[in-house]
C-alpha atoms as a PDB file:
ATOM      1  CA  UNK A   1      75.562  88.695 -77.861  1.00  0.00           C
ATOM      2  CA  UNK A   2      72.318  90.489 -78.387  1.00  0.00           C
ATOM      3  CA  UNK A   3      70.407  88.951 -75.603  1.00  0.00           C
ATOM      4  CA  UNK A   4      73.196  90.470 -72.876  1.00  0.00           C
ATOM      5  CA  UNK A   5      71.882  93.842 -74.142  1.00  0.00           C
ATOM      6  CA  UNK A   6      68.158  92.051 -72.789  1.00  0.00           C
ATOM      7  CA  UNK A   7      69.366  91.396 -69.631  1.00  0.00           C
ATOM      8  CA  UNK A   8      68.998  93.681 -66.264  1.00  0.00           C
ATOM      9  CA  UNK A   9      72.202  94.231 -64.421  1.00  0.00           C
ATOM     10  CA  UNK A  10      71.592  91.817 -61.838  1.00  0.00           C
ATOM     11  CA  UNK A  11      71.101  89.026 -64.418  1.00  0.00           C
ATOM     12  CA  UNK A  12      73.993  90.073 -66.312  1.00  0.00           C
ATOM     13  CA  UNK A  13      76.143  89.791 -62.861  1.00  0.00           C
ATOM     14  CA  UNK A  14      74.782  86.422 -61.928  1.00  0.00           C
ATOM     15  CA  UNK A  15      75.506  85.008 -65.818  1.00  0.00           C
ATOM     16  CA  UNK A  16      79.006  86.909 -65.529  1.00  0.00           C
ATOM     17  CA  UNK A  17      79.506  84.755 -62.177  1.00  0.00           C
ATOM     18  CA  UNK A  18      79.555  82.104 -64.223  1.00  0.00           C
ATOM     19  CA  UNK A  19      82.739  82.395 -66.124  1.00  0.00           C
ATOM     20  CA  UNK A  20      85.720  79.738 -65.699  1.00  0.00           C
ATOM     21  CA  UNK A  21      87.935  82.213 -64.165  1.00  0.00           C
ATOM     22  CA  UNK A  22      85.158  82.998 -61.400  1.00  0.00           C
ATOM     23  CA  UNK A  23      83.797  79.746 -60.876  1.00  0.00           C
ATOM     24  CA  UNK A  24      87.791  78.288 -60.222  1.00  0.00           C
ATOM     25  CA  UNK A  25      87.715  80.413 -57.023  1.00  0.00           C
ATOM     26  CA  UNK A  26      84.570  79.169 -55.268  1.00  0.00           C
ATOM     27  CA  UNK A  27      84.309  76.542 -53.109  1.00  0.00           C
ATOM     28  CA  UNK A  28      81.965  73.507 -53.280  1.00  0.00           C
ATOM     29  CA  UNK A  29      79.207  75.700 -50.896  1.00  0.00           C
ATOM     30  CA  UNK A  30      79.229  78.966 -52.784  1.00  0.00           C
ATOM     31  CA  UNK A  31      79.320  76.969 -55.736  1.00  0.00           C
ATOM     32  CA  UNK A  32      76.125  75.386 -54.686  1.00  0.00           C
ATOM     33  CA  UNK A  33      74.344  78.750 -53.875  1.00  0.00           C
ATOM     34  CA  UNK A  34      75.423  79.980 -57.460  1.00  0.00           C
ATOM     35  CA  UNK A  35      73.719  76.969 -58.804  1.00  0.00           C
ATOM     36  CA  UNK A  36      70.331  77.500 -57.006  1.00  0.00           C
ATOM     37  CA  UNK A  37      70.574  81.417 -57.708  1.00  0.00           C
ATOM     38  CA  UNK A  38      71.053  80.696 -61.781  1.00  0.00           C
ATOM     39  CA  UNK A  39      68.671  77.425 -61.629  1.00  0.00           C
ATOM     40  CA  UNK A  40      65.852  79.494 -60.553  1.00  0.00           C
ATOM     41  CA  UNK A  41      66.299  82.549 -63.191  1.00  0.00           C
ATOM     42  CA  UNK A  42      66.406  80.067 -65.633  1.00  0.00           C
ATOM     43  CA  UNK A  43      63.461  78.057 -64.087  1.00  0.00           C
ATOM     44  CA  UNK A  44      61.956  81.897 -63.917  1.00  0.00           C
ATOM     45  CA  UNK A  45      62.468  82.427 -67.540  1.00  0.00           C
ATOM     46  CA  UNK A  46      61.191  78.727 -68.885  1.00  0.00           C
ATOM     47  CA  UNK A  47      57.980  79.289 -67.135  1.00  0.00           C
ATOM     48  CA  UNK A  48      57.089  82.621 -68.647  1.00  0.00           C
ATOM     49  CA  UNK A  49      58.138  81.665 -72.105  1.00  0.00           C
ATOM     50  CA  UNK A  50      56.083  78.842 -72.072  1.00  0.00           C
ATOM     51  CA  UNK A  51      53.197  80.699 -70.194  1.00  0.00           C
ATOM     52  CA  UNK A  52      53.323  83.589 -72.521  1.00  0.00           C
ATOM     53  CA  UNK A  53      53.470  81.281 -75.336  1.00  0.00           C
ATOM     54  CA  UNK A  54      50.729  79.247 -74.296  1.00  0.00           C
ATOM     55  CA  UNK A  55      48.739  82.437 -74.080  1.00  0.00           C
ATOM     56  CA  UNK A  56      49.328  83.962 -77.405  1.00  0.00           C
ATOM     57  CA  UNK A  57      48.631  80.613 -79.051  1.00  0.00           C
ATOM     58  CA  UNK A  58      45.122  81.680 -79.227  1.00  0.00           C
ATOM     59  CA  UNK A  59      45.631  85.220 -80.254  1.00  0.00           C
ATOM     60  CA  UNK A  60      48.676  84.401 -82.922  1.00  0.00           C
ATOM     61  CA  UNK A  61      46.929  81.566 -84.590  1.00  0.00           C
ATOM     62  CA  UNK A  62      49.240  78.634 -83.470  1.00  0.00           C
ATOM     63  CA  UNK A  63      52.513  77.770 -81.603  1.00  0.00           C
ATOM     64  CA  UNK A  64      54.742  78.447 -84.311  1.00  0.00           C
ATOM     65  CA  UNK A  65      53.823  81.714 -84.928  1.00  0.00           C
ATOM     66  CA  UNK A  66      53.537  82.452 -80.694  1.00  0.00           C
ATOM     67  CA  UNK A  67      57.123  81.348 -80.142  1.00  0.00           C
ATOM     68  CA  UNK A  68      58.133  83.902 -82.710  1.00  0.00           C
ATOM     69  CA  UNK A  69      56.782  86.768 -80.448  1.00  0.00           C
ATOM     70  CA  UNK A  70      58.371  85.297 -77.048  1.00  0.00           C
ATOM     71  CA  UNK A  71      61.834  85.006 -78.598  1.00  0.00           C
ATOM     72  CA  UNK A  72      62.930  87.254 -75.721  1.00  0.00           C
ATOM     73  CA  UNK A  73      62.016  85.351 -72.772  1.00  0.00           C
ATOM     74  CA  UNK A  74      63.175  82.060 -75.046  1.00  0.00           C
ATOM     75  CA  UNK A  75      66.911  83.232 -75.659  1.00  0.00           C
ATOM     76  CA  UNK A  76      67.088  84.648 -71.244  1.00  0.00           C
ATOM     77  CA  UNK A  77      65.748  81.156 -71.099  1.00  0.00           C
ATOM     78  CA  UNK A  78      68.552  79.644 -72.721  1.00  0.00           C
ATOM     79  CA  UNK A  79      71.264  81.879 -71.812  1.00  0.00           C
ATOM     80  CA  UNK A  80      70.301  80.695 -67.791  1.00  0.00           C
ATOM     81  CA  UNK A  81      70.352  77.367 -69.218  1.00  0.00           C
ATOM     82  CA  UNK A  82      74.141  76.938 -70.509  1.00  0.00           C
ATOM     83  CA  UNK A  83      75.025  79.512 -67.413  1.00  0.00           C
ATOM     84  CA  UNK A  84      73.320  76.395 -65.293  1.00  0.00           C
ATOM     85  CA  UNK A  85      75.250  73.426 -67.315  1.00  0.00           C
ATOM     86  CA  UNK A  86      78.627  75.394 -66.575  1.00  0.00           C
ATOM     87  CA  UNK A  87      78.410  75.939 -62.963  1.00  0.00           C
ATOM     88  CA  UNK A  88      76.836  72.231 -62.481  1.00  0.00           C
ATOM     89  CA  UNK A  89      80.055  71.231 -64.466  1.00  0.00           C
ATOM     90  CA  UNK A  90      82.502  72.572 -61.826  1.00  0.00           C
ATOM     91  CA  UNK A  91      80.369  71.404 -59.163  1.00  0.00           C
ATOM     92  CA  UNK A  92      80.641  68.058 -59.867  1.00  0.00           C
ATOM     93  CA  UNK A  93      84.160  68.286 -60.298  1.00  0.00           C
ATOM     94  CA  UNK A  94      84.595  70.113 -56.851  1.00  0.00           C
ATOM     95  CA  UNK A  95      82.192  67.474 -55.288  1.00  0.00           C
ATOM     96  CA  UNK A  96      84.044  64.716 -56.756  1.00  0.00           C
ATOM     97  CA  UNK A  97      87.571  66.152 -54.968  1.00  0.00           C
ATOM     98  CA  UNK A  98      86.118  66.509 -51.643  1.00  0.00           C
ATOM     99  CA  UNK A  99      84.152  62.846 -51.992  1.00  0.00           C
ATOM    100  CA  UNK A 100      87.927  61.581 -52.812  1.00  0.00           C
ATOM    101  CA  UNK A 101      89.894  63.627 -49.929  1.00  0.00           C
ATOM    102  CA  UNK A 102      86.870  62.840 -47.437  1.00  0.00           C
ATOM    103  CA  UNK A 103      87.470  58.785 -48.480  1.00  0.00           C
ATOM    104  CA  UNK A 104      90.787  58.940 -48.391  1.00  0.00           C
ATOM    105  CA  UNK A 105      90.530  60.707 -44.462  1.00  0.00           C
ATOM    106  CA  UNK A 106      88.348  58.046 -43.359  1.00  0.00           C
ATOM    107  CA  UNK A 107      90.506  55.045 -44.628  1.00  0.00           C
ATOM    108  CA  UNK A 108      93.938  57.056 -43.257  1.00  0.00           C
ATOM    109  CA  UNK A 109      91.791  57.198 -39.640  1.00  0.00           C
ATOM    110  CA  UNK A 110      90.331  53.270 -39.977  1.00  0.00           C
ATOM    111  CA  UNK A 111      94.285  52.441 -40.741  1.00  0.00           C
ATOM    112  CA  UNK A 112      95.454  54.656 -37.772  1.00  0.00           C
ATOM    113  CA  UNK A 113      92.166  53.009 -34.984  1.00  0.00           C
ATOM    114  CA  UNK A 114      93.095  48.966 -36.891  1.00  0.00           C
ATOM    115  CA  UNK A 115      94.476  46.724 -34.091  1.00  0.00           C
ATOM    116  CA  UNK A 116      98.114  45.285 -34.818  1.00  0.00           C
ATOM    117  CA  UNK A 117      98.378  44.152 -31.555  1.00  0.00           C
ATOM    118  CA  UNK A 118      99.833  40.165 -32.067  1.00  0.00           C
ATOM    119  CA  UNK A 119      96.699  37.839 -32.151  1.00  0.00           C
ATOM    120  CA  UNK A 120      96.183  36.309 -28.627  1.00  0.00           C
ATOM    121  CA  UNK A 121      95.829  32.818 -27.580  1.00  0.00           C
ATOM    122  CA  UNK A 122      92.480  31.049 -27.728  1.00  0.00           C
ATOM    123  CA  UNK A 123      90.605  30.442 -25.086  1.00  0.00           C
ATOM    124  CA  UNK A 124      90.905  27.296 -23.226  1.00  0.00           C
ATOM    125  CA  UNK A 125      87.240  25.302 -23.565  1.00  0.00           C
ATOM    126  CA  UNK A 126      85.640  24.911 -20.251  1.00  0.00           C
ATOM    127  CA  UNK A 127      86.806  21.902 -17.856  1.00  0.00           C
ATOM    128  CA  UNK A 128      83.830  20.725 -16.733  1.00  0.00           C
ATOM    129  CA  UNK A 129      80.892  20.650 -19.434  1.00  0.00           C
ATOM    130  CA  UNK A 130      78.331  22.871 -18.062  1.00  0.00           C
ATOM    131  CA  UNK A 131      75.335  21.169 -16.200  1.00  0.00           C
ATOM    132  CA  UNK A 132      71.534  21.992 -16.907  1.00  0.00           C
ATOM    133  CA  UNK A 133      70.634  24.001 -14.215  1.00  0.00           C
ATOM    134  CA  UNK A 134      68.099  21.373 -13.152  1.00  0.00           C
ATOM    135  CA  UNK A 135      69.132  19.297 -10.638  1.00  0.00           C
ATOM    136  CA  UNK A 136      66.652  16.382 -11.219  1.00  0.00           C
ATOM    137  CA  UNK A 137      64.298  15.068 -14.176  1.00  0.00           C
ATOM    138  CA  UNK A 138      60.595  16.258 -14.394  1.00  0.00           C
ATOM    139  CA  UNK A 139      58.517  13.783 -12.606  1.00  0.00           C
ATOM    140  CA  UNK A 140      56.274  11.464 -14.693  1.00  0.00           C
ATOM    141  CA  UNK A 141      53.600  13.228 -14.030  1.00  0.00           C
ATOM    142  CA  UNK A 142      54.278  16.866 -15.013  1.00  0.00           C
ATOM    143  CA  UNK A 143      52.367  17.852 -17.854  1.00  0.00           C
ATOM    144  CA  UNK A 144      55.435  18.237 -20.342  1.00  0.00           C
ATOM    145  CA  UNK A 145      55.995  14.170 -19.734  1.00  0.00           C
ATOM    146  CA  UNK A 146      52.071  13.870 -20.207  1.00  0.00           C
ATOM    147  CA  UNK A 147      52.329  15.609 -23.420  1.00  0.00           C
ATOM    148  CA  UNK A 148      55.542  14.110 -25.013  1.00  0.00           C
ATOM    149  CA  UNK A 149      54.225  10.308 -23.959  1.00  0.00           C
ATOM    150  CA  UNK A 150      50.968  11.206 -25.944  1.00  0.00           C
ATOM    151  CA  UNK A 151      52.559  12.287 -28.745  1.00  0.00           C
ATOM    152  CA  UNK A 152      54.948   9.015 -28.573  1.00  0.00           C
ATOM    153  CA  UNK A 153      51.853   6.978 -28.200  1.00  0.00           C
ATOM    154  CA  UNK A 154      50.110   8.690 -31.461  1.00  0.00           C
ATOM    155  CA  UNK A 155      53.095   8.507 -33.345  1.00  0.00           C
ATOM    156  CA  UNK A 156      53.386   5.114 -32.573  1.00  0.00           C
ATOM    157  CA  UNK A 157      49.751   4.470 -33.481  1.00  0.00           C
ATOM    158  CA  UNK A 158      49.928   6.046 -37.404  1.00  0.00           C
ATOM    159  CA  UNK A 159      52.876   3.895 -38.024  1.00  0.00           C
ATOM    160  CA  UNK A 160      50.765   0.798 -37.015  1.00  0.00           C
ATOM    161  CA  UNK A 161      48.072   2.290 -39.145  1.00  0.00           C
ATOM    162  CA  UNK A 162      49.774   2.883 -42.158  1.00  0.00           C
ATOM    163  CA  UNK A 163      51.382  -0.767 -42.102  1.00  0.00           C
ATOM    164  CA  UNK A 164      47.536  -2.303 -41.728  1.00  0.00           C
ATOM    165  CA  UNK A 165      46.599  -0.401 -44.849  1.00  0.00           C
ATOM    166  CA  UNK A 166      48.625  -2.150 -46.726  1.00  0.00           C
END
């Protein structure tokens, strides 16, 4: 590939980190440091193609002819890019594993903590039914026994009304 001959040695590591055979060794957390390292280069390499595009667009004569001239920074651009979809490919497989082993742990422990003791007998209801704590009925003239006989009385009063509109 022509655009390997483009790259500088540290880019060439980082997309040679990316191979199957390399990316079957690392674990889910150096696989997700791999992924931000090669996410930004190619998030490095987007933004300058389409900044240098955008500013030759005015020298060039149009877009067309602009992305001709920033094929370079295009083809890093998409070399980062499939370098990306690989390693996010083998993340999500790796996450998916340790999702599965961490469910099946935490069912295996809920098993281990569930009671099989036999059930127990109910409880027997109270002999006695509990008494209000009140030992005697609000006198007549406490306000609450004010209140409720008003609201008897008026009660009592739109019934009569209702029947004498009739």
């Amino acid at each position: 590939m022509a655009v390997e001959n483009t790259l500088t040695e540290a880019e060439l590591l980082l997309v040679r980190d990316t191979g199957v055979d390399q990316l079957a060794r690392l674990d889910e957390d150096e696989l997700l440091d791999l992924h931000a390292r090669v996410r930004r280069a190619r998030n490095k390499y987007t933004g300058l193609y389409r900044r240098q595009g955008a500013a030759k667009v005015a020298t060039v004569g149009g877009r067309g002819k602009a992305g001709e001239k920033n094929t370079r920074n295009r083809d890093k651009a998409e070399v980062f890019e499939d370098a990306l979809a690989r390693v996010s490919r083998r993340l999500a497989v790796v996450a998916r594993e340790s999702a599965q082993a961490l469910k099946a742990e935490r069912l295996e422990t809920a098993r281990a903590a569930r009671n099989t003791a036999p059930p127990s007998a109910a409880r027997k209801p109270a002999a006695t039914p509990r008494k209000s704590q009140r030992s005697q009925p609000a006198p007549a003239s406490a306000p609450s026994a004010r209140k409720r006989h008003a609201a008897t009385r008026a009660v009592g009063a739109r019934r009569q009304a209702a029947r004498d509109t009739r």
